[in-house]
N, C-alpha and C. Protein backbone atom coordinates (compact mmCIF):
# COMPACT_ATOMS: atom_id res chain seq x y z
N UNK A 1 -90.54 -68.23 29.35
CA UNK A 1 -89.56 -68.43 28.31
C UNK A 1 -90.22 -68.35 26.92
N UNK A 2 -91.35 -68.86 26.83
CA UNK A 2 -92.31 -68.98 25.40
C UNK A 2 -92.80 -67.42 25.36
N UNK A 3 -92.98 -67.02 26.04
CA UNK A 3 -93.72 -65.55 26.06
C UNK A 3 -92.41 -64.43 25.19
N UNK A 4 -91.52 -64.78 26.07
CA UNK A 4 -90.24 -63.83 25.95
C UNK A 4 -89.64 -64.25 24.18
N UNK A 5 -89.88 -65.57 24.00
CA UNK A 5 -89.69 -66.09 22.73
C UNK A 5 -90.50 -65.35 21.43
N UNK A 6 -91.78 -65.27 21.81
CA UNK A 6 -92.50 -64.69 21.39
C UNK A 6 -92.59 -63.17 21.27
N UNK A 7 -92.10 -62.49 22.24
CA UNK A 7 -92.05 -60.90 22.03
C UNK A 7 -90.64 -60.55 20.99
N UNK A 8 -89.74 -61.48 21.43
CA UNK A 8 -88.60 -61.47 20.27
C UNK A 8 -88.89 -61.42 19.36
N UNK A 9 -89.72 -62.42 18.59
CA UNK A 9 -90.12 -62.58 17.46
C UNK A 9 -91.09 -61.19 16.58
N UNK A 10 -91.71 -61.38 17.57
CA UNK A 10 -92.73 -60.03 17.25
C UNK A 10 -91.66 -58.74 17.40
N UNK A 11 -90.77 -58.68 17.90
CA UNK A 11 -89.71 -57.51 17.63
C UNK A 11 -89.35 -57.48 16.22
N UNK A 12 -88.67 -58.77 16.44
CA UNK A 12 -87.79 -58.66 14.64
C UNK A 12 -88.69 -58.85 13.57
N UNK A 13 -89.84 -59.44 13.98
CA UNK A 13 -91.12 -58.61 12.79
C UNK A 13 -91.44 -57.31 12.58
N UNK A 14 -91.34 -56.62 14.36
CA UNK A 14 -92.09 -55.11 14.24
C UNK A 14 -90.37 -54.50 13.62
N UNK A 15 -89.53 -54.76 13.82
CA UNK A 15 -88.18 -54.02 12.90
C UNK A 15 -88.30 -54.33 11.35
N UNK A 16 -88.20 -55.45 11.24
CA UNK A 16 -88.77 -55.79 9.48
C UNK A 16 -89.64 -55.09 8.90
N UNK A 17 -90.91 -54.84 10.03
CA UNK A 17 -92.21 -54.22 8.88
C UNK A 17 -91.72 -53.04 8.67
N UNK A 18 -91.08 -52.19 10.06
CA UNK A 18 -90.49 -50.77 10.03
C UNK A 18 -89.46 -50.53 9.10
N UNK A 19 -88.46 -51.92 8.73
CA UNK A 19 -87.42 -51.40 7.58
C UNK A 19 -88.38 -51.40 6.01
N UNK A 20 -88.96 -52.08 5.96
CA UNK A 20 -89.98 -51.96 4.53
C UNK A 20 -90.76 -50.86 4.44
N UNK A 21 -91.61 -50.49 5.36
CA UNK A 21 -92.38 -49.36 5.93
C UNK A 21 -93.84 -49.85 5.74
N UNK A 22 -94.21 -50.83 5.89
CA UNK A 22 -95.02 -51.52 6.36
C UNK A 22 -96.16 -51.01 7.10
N UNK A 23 -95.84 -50.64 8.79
CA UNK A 23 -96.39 -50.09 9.58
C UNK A 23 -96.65 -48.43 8.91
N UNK A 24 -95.61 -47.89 8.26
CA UNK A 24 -96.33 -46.47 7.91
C UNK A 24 -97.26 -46.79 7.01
N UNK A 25 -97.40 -47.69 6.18
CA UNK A 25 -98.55 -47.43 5.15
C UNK A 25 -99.78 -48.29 5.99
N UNK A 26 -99.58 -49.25 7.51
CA UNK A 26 -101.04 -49.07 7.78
C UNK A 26 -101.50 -48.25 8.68
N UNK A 27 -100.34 -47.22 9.30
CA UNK A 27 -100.79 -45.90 9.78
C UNK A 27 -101.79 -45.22 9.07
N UNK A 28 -101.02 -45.18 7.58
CA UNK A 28 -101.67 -44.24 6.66
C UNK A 28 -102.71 -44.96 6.44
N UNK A 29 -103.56 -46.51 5.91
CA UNK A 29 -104.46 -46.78 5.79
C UNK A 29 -105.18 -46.37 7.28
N UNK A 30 -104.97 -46.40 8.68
CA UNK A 30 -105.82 -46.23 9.73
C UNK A 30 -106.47 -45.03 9.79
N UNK A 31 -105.52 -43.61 9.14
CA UNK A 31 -105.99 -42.00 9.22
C UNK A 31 -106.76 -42.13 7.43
N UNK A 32 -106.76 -43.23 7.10
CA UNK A 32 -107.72 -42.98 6.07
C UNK A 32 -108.79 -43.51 6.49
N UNK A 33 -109.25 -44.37 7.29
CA UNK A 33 -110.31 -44.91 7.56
C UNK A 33 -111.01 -44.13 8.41
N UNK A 34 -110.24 -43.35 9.33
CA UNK A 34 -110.85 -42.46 10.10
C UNK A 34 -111.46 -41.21 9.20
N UNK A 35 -110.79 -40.55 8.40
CA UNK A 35 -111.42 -39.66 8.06
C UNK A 35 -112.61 -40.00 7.26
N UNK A 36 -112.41 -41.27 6.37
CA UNK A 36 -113.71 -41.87 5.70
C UNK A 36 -114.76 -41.81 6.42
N UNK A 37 -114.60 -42.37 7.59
CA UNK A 37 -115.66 -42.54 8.95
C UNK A 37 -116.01 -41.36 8.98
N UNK A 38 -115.05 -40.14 9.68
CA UNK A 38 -115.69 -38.55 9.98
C UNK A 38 -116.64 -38.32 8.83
N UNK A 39 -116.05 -38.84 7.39
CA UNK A 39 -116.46 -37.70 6.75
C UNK A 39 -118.19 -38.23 6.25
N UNK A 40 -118.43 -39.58 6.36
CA UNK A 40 -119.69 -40.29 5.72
C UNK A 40 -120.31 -39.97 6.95
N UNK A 41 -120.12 -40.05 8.08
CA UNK A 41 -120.91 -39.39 9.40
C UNK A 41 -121.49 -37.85 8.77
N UNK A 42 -120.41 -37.35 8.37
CA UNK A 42 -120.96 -35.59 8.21
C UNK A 42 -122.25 -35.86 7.26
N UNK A 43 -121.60 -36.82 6.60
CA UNK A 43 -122.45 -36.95 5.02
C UNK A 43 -124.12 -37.46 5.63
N UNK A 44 -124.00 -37.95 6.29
CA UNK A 44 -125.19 -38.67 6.88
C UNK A 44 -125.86 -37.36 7.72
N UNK A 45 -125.18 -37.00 8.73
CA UNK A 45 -126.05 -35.66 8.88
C UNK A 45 -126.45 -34.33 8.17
N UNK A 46 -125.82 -34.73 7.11
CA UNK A 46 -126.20 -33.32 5.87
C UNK A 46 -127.31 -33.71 5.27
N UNK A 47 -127.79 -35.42 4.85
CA UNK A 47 -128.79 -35.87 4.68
C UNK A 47 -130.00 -35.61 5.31
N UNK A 48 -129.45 -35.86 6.57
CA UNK A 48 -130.55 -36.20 7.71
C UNK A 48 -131.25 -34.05 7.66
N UNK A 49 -130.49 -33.32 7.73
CA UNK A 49 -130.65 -31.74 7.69
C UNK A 49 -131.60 -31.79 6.62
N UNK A 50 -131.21 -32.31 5.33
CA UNK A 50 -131.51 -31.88 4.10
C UNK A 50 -133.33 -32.53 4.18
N UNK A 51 -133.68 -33.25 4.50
CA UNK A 51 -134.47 -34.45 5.00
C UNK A 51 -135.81 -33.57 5.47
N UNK A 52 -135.00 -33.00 6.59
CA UNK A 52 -135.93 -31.78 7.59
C UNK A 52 -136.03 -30.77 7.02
N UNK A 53 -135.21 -30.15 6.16
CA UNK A 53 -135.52 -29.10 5.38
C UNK A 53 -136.49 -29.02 4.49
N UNK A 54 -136.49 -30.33 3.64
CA UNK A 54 -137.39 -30.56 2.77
C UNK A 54 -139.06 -30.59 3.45
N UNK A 55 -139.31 -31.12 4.69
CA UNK A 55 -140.28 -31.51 4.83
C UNK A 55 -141.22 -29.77 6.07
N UNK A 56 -140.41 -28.95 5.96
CA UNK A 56 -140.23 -27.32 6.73
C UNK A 56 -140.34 -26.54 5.61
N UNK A 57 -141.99 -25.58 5.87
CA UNK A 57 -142.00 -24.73 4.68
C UNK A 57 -140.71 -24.20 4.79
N UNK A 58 -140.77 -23.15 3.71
CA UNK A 58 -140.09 -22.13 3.53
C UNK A 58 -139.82 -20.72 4.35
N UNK A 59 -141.17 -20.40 5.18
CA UNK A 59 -141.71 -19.46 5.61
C UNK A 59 -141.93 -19.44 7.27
N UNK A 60 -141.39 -21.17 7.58
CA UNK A 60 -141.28 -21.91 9.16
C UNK A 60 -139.94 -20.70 9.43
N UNK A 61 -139.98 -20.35 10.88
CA UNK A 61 -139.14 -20.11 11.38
C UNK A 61 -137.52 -21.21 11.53
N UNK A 62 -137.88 -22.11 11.41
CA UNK A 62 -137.49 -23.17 11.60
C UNK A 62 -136.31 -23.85 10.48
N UNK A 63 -136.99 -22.81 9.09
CA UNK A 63 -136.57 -23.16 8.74
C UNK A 63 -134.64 -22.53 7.59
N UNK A 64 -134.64 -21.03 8.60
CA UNK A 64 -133.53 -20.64 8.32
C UNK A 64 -132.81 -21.21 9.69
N UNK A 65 -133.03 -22.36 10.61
CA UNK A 65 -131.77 -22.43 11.42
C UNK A 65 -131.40 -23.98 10.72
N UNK A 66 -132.67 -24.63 10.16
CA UNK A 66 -131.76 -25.80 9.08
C UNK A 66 -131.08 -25.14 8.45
N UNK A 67 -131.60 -24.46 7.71
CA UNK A 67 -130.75 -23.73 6.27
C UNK A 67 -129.01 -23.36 7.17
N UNK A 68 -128.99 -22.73 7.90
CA UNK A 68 -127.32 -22.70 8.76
C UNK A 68 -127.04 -23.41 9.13
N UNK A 69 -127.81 -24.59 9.82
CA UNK A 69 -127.07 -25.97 9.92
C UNK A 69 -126.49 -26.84 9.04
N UNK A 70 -127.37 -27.01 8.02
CA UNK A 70 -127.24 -27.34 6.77
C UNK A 70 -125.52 -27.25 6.48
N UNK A 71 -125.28 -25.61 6.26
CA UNK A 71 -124.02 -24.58 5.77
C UNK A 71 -123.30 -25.15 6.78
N UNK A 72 -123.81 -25.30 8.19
CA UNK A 72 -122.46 -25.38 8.89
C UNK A 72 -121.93 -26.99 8.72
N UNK A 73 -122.67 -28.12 8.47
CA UNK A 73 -122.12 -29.31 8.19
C UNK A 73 -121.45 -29.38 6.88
N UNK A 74 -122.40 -28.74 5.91
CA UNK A 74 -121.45 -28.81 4.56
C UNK A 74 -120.08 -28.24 4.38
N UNK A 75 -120.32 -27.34 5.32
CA UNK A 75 -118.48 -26.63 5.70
C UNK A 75 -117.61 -27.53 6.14
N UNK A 76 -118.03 -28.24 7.33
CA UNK A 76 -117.38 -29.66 7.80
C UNK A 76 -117.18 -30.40 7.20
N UNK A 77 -118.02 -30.83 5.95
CA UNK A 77 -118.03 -32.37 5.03
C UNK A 77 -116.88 -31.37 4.23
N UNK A 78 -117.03 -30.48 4.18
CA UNK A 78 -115.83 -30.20 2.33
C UNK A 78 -114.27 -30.27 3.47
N UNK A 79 -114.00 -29.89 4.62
CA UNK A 79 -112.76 -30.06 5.22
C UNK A 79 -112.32 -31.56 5.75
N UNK A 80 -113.73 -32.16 5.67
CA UNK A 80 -113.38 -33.87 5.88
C UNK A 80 -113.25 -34.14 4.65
N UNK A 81 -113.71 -34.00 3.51
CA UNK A 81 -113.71 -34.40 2.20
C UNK A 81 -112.42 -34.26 1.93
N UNK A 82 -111.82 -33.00 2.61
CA UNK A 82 -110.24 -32.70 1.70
C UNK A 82 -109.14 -33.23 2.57
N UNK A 83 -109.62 -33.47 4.30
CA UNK A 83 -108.58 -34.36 4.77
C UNK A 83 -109.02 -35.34 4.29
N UNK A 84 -109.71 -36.42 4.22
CA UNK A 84 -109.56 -38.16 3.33
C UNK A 84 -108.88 -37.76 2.22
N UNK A 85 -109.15 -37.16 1.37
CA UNK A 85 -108.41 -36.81 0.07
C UNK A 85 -106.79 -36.83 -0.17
N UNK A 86 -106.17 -35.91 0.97
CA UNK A 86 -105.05 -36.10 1.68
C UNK A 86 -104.43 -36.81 2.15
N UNK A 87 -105.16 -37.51 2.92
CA UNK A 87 -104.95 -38.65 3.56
C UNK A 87 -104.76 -40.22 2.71
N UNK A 88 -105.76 -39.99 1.58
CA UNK A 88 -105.81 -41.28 0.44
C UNK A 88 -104.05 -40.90 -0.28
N UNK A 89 -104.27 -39.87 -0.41
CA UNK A 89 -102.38 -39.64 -1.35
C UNK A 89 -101.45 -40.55 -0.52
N UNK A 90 -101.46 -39.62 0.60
CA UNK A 90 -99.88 -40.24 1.42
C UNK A 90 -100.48 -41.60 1.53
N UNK A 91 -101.45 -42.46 1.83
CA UNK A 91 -101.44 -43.48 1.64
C UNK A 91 -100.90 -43.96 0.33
N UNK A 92 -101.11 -43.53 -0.49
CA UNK A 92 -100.69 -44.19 -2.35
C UNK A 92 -98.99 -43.86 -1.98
N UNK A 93 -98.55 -43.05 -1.81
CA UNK A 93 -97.32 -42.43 -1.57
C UNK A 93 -96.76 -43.70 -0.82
N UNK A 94 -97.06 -43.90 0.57
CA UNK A 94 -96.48 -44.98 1.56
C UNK A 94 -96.51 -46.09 0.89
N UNK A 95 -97.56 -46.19 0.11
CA UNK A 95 -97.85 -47.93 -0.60
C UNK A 95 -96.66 -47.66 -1.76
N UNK A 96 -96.28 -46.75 -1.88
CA UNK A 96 -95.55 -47.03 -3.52
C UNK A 96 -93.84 -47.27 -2.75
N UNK A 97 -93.57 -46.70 -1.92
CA UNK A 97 -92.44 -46.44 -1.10
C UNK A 97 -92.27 -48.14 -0.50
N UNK A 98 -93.44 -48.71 -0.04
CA UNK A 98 -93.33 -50.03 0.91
C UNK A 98 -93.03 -51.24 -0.94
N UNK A 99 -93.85 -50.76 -2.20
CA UNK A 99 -93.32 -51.94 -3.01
C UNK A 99 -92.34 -51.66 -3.30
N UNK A 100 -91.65 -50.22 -3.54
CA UNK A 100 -90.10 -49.66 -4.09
C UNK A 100 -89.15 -50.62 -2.98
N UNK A 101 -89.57 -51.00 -1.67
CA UNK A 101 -88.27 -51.25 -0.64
C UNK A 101 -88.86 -52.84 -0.54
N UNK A 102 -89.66 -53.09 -0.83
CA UNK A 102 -89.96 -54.86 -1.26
C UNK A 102 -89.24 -55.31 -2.57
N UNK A 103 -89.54 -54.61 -3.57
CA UNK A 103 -88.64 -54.76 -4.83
C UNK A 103 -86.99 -55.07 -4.73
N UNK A 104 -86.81 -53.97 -3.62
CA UNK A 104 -85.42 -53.51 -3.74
C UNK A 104 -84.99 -54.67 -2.60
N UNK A 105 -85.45 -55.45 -1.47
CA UNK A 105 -85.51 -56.13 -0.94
C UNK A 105 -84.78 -57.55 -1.59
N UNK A 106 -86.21 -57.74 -2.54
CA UNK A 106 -86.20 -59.08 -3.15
C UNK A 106 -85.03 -59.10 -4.23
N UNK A 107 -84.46 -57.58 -5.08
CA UNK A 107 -83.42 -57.49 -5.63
C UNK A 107 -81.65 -57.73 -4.40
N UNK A 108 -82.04 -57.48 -3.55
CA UNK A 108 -80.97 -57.97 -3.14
C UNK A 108 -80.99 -58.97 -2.30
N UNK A 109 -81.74 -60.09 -2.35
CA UNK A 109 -81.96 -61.56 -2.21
C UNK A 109 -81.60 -61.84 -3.13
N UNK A 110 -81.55 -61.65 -4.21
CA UNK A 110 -81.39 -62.56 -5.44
C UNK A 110 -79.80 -62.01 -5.55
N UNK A 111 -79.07 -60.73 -4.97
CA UNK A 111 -77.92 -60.58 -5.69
C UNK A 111 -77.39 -61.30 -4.44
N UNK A 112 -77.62 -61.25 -3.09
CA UNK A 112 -77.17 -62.63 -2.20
C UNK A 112 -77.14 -63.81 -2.81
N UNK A 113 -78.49 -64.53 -3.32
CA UNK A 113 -78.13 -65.69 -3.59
C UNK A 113 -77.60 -65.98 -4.70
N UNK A 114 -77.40 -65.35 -5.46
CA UNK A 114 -76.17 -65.40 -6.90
C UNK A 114 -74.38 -65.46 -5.77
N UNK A 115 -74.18 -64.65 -5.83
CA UNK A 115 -73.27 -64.37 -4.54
C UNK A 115 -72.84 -65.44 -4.40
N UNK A 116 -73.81 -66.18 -2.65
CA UNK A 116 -73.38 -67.10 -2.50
C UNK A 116 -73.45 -68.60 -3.38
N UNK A 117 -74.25 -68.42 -4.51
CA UNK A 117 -73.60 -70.08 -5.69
C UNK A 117 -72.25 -69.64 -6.01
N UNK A 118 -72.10 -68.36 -6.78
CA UNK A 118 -70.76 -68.14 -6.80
C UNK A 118 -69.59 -68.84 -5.71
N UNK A 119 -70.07 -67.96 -4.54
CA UNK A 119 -68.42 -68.75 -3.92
C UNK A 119 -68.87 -70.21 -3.74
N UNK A 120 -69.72 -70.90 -3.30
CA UNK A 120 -69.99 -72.45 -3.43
C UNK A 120 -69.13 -73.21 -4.16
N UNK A 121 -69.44 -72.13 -5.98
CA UNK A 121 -68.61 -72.88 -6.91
C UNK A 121 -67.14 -72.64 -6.39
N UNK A 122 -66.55 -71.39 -5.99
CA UNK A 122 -65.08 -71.19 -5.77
C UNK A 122 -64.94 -72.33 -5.02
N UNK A 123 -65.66 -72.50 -4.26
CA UNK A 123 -65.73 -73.37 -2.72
C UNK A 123 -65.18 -74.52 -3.11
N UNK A 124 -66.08 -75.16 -4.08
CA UNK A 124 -66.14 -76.37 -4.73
C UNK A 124 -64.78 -76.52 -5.58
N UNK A 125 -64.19 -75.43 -5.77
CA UNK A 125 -63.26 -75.73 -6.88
C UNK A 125 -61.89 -75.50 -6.27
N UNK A 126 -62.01 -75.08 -5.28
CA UNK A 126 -60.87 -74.69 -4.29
C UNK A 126 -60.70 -76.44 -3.64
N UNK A 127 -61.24 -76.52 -3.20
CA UNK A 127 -61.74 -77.94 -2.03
C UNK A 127 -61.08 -79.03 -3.36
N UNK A 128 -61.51 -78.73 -4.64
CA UNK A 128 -60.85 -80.16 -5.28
C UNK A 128 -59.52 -79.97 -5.67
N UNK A 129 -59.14 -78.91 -5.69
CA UNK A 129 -57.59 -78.72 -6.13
C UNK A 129 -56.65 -79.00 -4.91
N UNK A 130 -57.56 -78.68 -3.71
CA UNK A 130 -56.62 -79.26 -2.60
C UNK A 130 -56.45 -80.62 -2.10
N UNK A 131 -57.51 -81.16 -2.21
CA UNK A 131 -58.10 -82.79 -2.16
C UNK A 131 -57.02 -83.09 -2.85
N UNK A 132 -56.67 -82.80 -4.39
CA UNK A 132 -55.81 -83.52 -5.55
C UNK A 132 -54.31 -82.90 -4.88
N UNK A 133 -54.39 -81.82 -4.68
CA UNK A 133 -52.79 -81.85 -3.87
C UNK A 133 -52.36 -82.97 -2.91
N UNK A 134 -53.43 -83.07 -1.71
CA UNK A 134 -52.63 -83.66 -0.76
C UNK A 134 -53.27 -85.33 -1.33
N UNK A 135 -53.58 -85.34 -1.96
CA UNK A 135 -53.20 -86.55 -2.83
C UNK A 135 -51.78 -87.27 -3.15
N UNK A 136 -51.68 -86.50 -4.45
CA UNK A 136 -50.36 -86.44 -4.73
C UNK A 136 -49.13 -86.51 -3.57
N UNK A 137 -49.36 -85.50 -2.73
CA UNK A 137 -48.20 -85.48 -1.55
C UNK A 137 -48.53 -86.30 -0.77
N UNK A 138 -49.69 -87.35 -0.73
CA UNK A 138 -49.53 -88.32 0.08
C UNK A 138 -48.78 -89.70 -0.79
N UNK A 139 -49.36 -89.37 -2.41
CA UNK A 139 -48.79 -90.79 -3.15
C UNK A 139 -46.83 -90.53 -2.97
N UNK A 140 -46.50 -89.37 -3.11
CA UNK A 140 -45.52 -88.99 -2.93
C UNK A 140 -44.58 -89.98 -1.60
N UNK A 141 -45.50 -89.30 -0.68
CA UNK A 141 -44.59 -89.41 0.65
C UNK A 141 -44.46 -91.35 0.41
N UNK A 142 -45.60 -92.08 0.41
CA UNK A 142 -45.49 -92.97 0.32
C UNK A 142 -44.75 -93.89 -0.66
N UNK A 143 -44.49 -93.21 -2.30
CA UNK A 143 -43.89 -93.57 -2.89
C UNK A 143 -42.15 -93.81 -2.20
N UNK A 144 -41.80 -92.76 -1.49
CA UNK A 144 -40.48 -92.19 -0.94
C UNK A 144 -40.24 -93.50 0.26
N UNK A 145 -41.08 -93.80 0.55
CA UNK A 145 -41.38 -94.53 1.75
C UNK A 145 -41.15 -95.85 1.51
N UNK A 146 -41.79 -96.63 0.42
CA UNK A 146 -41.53 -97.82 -0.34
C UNK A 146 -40.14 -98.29 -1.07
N UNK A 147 -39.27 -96.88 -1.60
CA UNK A 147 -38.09 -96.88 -2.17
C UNK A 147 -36.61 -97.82 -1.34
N UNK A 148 -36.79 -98.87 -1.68
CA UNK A 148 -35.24 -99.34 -0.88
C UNK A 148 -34.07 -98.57 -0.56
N UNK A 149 -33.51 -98.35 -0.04
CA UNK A 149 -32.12 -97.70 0.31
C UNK A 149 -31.22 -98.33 -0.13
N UNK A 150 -30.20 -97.84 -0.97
CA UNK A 150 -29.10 -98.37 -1.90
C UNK A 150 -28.20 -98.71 -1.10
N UNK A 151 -27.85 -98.03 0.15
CA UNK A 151 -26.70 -98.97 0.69
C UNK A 151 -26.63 -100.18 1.72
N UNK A 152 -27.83 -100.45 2.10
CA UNK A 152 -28.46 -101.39 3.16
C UNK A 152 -28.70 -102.37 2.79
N UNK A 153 -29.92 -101.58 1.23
CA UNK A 153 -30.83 -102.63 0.98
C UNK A 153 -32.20 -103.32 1.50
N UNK A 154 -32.16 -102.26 2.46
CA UNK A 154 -33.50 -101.94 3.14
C UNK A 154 -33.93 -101.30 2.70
N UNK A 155 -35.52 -101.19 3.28
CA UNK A 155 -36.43 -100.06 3.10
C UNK A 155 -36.41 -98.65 4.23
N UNK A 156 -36.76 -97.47 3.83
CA UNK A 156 -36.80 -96.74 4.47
C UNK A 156 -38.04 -96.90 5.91
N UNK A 157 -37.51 -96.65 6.56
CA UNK A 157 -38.99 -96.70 7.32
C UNK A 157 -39.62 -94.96 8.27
């Protein structure tokens, strides 16, 4: 029963974060972290190339298959460089979209709770005009009630 209580809950959270968009902007932060990751990995083995190159005459055999390795990671780092790059936008994009529908959120909380003081007050002002009616129609009835009868000389009952 607590379990099932609990997945409920975590529903109408996972629908909430999805109506704000929540979950898309930490999609979008997760494919940014990944490509950060790919791309400082590349970065680290372009180092590590550059490293061996430096320390390989010029004239090593050895040392035109760094020199293409080299080219072939730096080819990789500039297409990881430009997916994170990509990837950082639609993140800014999702983040601006998730405060636009928080804004717009909290703007219509506040036009709810204006709203409801409004009718409160109707509420309130309705409720005393009727209170004071059946007032009256009770001093009424009872007044009517107290009145002797002219030909008896009794009271009504």
């Amino acid at each position: 029963m607590l379990r099932y209580s609990y997945e409920k809950i975590g529903g109408f959270v996972q629908a909430f974060d999805d109506l704000l968009g929540i979950s898309d902007v930490q999609k979008a932060q997760t494919s940014v972290k990944k490509a950060e990751n790919e791309f400082m990995t590349t970065r680290g083995k372009t180092k590590e190339v550059r490293r061996k190159l430096d320390r390989v005459p010029r004239d090593d055999e050895r040392y035109l298959a760094l020199a293409t390795e080299e080219h072939k990671i730096l080819v990789e780092e500039k297409g990881f460089k430009s997916e994170y790059e990509n990837l950082e936008a639609l993140e800014r994009d999702q983040f601006a979209l998730l405060s636009g529908a928080v804004r717009d959120s909290h703007e219509r909380e506040r036009a709810r709770a204006e709203r409801t003081k409004h009718w409160s007050v109707i509420g309130s002002v309705v409720e005393r005009h009727l209170d004071i009616g059946s007032t009256v129609v009770n001093y009424i009835a009872e007044a009517d009630q107290e009145l002797p009868s002219r030909s008896t000389g009794r009271y009504v009952i």
